[in-house]
C-alpha atoms as a PDB file:
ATOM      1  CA  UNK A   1      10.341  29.163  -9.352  1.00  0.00           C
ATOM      2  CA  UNK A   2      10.036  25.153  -9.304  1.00  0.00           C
ATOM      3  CA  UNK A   3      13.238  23.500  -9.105  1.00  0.00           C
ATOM      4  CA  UNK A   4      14.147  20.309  -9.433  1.00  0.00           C
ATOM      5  CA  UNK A   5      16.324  18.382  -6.732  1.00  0.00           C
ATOM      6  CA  UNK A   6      17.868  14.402  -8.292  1.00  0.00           C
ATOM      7  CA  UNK A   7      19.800  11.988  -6.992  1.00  0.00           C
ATOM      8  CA  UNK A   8      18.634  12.697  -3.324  1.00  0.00           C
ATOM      9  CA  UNK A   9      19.440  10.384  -0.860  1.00  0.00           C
ATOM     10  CA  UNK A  10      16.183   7.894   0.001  1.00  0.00           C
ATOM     11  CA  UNK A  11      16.231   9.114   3.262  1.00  0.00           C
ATOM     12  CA  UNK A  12      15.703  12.603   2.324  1.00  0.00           C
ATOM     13  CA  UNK A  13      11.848  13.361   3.228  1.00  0.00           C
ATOM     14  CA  UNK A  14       9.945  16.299   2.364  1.00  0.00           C
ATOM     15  CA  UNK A  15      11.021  18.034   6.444  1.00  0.00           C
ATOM     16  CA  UNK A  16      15.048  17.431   5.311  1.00  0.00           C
ATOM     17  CA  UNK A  17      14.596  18.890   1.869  1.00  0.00           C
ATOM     18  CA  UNK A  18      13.076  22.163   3.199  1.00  0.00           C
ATOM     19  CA  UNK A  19      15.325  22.283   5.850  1.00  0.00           C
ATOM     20  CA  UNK A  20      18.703  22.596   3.020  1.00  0.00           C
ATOM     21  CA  UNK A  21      16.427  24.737   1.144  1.00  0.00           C
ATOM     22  CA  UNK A  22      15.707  27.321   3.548  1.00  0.00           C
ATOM     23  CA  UNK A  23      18.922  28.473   4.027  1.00  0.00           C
ATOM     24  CA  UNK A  24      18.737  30.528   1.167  1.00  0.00           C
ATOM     25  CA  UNK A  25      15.234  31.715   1.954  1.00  0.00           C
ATOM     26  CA  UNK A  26      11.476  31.051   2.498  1.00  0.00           C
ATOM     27  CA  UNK A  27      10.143  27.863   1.075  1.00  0.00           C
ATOM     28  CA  UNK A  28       6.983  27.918  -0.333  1.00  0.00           C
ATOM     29  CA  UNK A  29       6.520  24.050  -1.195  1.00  0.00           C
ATOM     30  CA  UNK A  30       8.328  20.626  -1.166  1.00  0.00           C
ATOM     31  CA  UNK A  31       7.130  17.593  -2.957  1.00  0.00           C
ATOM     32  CA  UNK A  32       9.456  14.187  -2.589  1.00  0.00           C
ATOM     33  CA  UNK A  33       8.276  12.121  -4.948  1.00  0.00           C
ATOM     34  CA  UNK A  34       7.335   8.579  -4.040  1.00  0.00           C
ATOM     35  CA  UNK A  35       6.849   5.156  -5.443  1.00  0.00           C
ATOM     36  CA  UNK A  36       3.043   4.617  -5.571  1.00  0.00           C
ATOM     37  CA  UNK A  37       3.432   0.740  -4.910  1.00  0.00           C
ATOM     38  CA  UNK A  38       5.571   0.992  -1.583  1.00  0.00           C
ATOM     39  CA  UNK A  39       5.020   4.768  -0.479  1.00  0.00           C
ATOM     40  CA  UNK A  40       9.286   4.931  -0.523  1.00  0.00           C
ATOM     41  CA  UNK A  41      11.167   7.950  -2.158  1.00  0.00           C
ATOM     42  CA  UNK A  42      12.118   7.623  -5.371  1.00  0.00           C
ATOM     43  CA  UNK A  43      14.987  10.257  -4.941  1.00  0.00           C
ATOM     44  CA  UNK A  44      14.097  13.041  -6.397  1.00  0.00           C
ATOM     45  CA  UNK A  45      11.651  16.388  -5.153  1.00  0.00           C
ATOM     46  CA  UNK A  46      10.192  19.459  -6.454  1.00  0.00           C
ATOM     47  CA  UNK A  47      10.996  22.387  -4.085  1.00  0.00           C
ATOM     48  CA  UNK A  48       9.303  25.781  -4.987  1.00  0.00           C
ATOM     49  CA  UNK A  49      10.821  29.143  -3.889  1.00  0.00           C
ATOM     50  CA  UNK A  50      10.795  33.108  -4.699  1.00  0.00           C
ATOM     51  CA  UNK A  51      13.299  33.446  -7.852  1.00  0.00           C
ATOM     52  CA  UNK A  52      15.671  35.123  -6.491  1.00  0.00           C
ATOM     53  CA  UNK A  53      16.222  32.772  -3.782  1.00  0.00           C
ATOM     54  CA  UNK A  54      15.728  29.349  -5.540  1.00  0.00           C
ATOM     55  CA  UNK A  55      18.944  31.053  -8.115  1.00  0.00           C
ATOM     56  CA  UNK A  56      21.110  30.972  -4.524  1.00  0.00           C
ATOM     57  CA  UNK A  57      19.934  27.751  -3.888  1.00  0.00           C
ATOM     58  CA  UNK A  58      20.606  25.920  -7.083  1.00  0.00           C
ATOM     59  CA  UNK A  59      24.449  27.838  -7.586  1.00  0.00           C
ATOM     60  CA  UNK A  60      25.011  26.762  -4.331  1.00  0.00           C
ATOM     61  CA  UNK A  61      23.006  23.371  -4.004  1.00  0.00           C
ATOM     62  CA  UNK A  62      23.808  21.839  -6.962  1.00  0.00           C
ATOM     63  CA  UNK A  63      26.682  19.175  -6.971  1.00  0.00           C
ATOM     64  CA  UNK A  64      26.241  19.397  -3.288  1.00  0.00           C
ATOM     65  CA  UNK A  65      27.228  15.819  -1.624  1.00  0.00           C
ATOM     66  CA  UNK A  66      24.720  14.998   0.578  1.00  0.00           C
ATOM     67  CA  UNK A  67      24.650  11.886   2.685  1.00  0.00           C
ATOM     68  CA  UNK A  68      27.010  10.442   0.011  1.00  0.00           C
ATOM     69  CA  UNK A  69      25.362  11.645  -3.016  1.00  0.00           C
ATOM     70  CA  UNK A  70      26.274  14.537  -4.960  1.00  0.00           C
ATOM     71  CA  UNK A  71      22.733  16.168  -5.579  1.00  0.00           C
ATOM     72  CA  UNK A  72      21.897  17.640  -9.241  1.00  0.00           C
ATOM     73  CA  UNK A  73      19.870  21.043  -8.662  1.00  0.00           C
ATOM     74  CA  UNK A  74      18.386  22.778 -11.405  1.00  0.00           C
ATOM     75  CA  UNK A  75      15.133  24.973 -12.764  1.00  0.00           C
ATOM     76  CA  UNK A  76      12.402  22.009 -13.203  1.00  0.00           C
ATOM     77  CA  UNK A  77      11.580  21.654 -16.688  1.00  0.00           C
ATOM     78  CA  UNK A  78       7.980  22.071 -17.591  1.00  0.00           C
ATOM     79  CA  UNK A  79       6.727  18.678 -17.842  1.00  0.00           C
ATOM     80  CA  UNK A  80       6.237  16.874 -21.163  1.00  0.00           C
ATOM     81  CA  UNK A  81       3.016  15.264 -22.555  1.00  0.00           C
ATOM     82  CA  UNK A  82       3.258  11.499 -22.550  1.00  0.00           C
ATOM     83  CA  UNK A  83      -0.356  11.420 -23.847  1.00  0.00           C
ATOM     84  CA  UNK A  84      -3.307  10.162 -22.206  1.00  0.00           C
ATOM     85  CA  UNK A  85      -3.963   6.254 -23.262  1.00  0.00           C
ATOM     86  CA  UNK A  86      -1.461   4.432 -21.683  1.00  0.00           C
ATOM     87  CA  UNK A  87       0.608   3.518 -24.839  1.00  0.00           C
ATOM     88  CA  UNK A  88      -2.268   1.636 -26.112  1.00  0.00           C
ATOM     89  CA  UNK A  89      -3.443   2.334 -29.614  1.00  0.00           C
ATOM     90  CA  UNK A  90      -7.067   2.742 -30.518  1.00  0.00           C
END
């Protein structure tokens, strides 16, 4: 299961993240998302995990204050098609 992990703290890095994930089991990925421009976090991550262990780790996770910020921990959404021109109209 992918979940999805907002309102991380920026100093959260992909070696943090798995580390609060894997106390509810193995972790099979972690993706912090960054800003293309400077390479900084831009406070959220994908974290993907056996079912039954990413359902401990969101009930438990979720609303989780972390370094000051109350994380929001959830099943990741499939992501939506923004189409593929750029907004531009041909």
């Amino acid at each position: 299961m992918k979940i999805y992990v907002g309102n991380m703290p920026f100093s959260m890095d992909e070696n943090k993240t798995r580390e609060l994930f894997t106390d509810f089991g193995d972790v099979d990925s972690v993706n912090v998302i960054t800003d293309r421009q400077t390479g900084r976090p831009r406070g959220f991550a994908f974290v993907e995990m056996d079912d039954e262990d990413a359902r401990k780790a969101i009930s438990s996770l979720n609303d989780r204050e972390v370094e000051g910020r109350r994380l929001n921990v959830n099943e990741a959404r499939p992501r939506e098609n923004r189409g593929g021109y750029g907004g531009r109209k041909y």
